[in-house]
Protein backbone atom coordinates (compact mmCIF):
# COMPACT_ATOMS: atom_id res chain seq x y z
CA UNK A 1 0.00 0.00 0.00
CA UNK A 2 1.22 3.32 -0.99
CA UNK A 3 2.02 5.86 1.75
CA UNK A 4 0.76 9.20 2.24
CA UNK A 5 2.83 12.38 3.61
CA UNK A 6 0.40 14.93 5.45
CA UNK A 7 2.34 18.25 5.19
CA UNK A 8 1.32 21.05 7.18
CA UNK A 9 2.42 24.85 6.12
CA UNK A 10 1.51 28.62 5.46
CA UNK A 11 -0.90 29.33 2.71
CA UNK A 12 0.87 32.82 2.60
CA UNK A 13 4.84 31.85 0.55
CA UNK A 14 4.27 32.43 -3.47
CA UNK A 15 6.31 31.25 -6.19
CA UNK A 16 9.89 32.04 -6.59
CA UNK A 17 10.27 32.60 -2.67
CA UNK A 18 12.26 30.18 -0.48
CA UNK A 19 9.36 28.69 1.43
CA UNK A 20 7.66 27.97 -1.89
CA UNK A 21 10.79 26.53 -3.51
CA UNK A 22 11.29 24.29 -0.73
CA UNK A 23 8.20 23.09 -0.62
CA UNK A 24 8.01 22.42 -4.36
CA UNK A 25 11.05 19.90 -3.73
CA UNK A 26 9.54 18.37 -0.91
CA UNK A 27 6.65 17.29 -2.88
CA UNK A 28 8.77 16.29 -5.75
CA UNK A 29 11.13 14.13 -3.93
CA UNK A 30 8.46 12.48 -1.98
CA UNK A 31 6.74 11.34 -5.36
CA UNK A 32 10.42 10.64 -6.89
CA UNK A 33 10.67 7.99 -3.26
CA UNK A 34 7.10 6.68 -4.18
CA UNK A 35 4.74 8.63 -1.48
CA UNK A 36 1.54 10.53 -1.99
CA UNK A 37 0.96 13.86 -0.33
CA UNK A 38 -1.97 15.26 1.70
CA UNK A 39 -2.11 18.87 2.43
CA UNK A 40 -4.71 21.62 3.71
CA UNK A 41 -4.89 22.01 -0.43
CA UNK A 42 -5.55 25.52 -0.65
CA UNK A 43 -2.30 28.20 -1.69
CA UNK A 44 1.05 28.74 -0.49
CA UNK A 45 3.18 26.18 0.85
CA UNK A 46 0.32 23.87 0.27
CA UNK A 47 -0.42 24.59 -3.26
CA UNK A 48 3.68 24.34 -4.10
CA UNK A 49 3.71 20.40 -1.95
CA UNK A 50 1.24 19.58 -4.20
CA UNK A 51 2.43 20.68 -7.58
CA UNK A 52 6.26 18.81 -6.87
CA UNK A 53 3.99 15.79 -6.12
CA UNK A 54 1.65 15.37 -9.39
CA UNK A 55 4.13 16.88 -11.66
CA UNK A 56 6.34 13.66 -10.47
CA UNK A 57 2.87 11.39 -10.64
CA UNK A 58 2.03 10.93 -7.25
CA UNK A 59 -1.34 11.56 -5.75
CA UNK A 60 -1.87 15.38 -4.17
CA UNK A 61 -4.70 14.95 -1.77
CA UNK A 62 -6.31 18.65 -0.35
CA UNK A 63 -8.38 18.50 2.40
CA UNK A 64 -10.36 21.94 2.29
CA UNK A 65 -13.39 23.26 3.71
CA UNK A 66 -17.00 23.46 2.26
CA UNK A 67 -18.04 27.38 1.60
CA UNK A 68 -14.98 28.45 2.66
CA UNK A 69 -14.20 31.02 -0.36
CA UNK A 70 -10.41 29.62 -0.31
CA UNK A 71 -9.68 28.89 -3.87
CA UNK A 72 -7.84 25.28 -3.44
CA UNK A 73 -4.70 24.51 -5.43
CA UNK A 74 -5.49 23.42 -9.31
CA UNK A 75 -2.47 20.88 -8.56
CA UNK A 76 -4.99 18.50 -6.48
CA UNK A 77 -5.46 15.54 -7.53
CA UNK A 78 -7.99 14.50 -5.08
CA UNK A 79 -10.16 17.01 -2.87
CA UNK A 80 -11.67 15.80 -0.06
CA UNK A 81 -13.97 18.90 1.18
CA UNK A 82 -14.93 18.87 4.65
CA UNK A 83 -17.87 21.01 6.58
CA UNK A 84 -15.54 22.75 9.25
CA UNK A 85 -12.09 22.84 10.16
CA UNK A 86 -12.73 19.91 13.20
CA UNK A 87 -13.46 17.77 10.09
CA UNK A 88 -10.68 19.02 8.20
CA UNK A 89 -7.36 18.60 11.20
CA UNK A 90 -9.25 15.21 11.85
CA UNK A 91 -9.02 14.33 8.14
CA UNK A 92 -5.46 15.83 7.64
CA UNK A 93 -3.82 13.98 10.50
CA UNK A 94 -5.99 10.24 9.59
CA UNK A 95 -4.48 10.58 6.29
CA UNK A 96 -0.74 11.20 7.27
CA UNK A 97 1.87 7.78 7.52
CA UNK A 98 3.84 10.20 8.58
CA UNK A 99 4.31 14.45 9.09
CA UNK A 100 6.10 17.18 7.85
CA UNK A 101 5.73 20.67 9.49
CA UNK A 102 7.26 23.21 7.11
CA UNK A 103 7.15 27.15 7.81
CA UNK A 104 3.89 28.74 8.91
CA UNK A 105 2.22 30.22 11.80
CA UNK A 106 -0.94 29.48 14.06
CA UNK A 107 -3.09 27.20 12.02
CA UNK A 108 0.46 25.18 11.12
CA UNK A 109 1.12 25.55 15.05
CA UNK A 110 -2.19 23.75 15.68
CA UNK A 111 -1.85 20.89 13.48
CA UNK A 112 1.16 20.32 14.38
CA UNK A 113 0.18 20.40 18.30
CA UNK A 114 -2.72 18.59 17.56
CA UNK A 115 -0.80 15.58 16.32
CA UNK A 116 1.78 15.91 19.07
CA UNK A 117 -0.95 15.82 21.90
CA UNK A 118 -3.24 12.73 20.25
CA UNK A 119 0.32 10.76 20.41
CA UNK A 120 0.80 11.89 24.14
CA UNK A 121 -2.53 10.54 25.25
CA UNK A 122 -2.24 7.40 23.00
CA UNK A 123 -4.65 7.91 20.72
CA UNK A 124 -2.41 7.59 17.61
CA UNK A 125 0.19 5.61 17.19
CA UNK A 126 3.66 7.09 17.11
CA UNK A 127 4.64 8.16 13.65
CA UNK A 128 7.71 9.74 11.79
CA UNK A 129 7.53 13.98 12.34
CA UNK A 130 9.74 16.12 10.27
CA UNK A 131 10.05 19.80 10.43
CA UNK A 132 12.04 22.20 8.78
CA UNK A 133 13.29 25.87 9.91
CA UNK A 134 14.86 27.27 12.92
CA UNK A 135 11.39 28.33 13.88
CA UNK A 136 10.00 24.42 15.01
CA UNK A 137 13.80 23.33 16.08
CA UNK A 138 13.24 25.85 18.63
CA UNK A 139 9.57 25.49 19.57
CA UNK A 140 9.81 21.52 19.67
CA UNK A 141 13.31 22.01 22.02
CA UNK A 142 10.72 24.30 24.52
CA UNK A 143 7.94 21.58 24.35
CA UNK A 144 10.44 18.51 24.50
CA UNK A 145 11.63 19.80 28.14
CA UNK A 146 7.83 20.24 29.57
CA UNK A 147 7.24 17.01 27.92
CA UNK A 148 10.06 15.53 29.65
CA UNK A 149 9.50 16.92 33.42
CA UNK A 150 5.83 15.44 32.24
CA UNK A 151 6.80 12.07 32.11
CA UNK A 152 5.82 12.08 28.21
CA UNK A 153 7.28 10.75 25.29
CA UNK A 154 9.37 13.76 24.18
CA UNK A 155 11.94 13.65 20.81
CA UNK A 156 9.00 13.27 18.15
CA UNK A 157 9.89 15.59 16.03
CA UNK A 158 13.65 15.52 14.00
CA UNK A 159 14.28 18.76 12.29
CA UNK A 160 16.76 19.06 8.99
CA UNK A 161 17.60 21.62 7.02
CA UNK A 162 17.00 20.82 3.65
CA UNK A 163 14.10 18.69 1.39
CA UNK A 164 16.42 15.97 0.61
CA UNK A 165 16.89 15.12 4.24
CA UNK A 166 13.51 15.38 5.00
CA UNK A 167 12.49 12.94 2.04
CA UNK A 168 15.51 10.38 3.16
CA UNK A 169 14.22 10.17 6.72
CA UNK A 170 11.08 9.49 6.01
CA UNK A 171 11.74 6.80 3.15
CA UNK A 172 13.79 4.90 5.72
CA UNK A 173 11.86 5.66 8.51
CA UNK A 174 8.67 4.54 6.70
CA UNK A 175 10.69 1.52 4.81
CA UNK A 176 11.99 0.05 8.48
CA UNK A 177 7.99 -0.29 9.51
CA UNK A 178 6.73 -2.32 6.97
C-alpha cells in the first residue's frame, strides 16, 4: 500500500520565494521515493507540496473546507472537502503515515500540536515527524523539556535543514515499519 505524507504549512509563501521553492522539492522528492501527499490544499506552501507531487505522478490529496471562499490549489489531484475545520485537522492527521511541518504560523502551530498531543494521550500511534526551519527546532526544544519533566514521550519531532533530508528520513523511517 502506498504511503501518504500529510504536510502542514503557510498558505501565505508564493512562487519564486524560499518557502515555496522548498516546498516544491519536498513534494517532488516524496513522489520521486514513491509517497503521496496530503495537504490543507488551498495556496502557499500547500499549493507548491502539491504541484512537486503530481508533476512527479504521485497523488496530491487537499483536504479543504465546504463554503470556505479559499480557492484550493489546481495541482490537487484528489479534494476531499470537509464542513468545518474539526473535520478538516481530523481528516489531515488520519491521512498522514507520517508528518512534515514546514514554515507557517498558528493554524500550522495547531496541526502540528494537535498531532503531538493525540500521540501523548495514546490515541495515535507514534509516527515519523519532520520539520524544517529554525522556527519548530526551537519550539519543539521548549515543548520537548515540559514534555520531559511530564513524564511524556518527548523527541518526536527531527528537524533538517534541507528537502532531501527530510524525504531520506522518512523513506527509511517509513521503509523500516513495513
Amino acid at each position: 500500500m502506498k504511503k501518504t505524507i500529510t504536510i502542514f504549512g503557510s498558505s501565505r509563501p508564493n512562487e519564486g520565494e524560499a518557502e515555496y521553492d522548498t516546498a516544491y522539492n519536498l513534494g517532488r522528492l516524496l513522489a520521486q521515493k514513491g509517497f503521496d501527499v496530503c495537504t490543507g490544499g488551498y495556496q502557499g506552501i500547500m499549493n507548491a507540496v502539491s504541484r512537486g507531487a503530481a508533476e512527479n505522478g504521485a497523488e496530491a490529496i487537499g483536504i479543504t473546507i465546504e463554503g470556505w471562499g479559499v480557492v484550493p490549489s489546481k495541482y490537487l489531484t484528489k479534494e476531499i472537502k470537509c464542513a468545518n475545520l474539526n473535520e478538516r485537522l481530523e481528516k489531515l492527521v488520519s491521512a498522514g503515515d507520517a508528518y512534515v511541518v514546514l514554515q507557517g504560523g498558528t493554524g500550522t502551530l495547531l496541526e502540528l500540536a494537535l498531532v503531538w498531543e493525540l500521540i501523548n494521550k495514546r490515541m495515535l500511534k507514534i509516527k515519523p515527524i519532520a520539520s524544517h526551519s529554525v522556527m519548530w527546532k526551537e519550539i519543539a526544544a521548549i515543548i520537548d523539556k515540559q514534555l520531559t519533566i511530564e513524564k511524556r514521550v518527548a523527541g518526536l519531532i527531527r528537524n533538517f535543514s534541507t528537502p532531501e533530508e527530510i524525504a531520506d528520513y522518512l523513506y527509511h523511517s517509513l521503509k523500516e515499519n513495513d
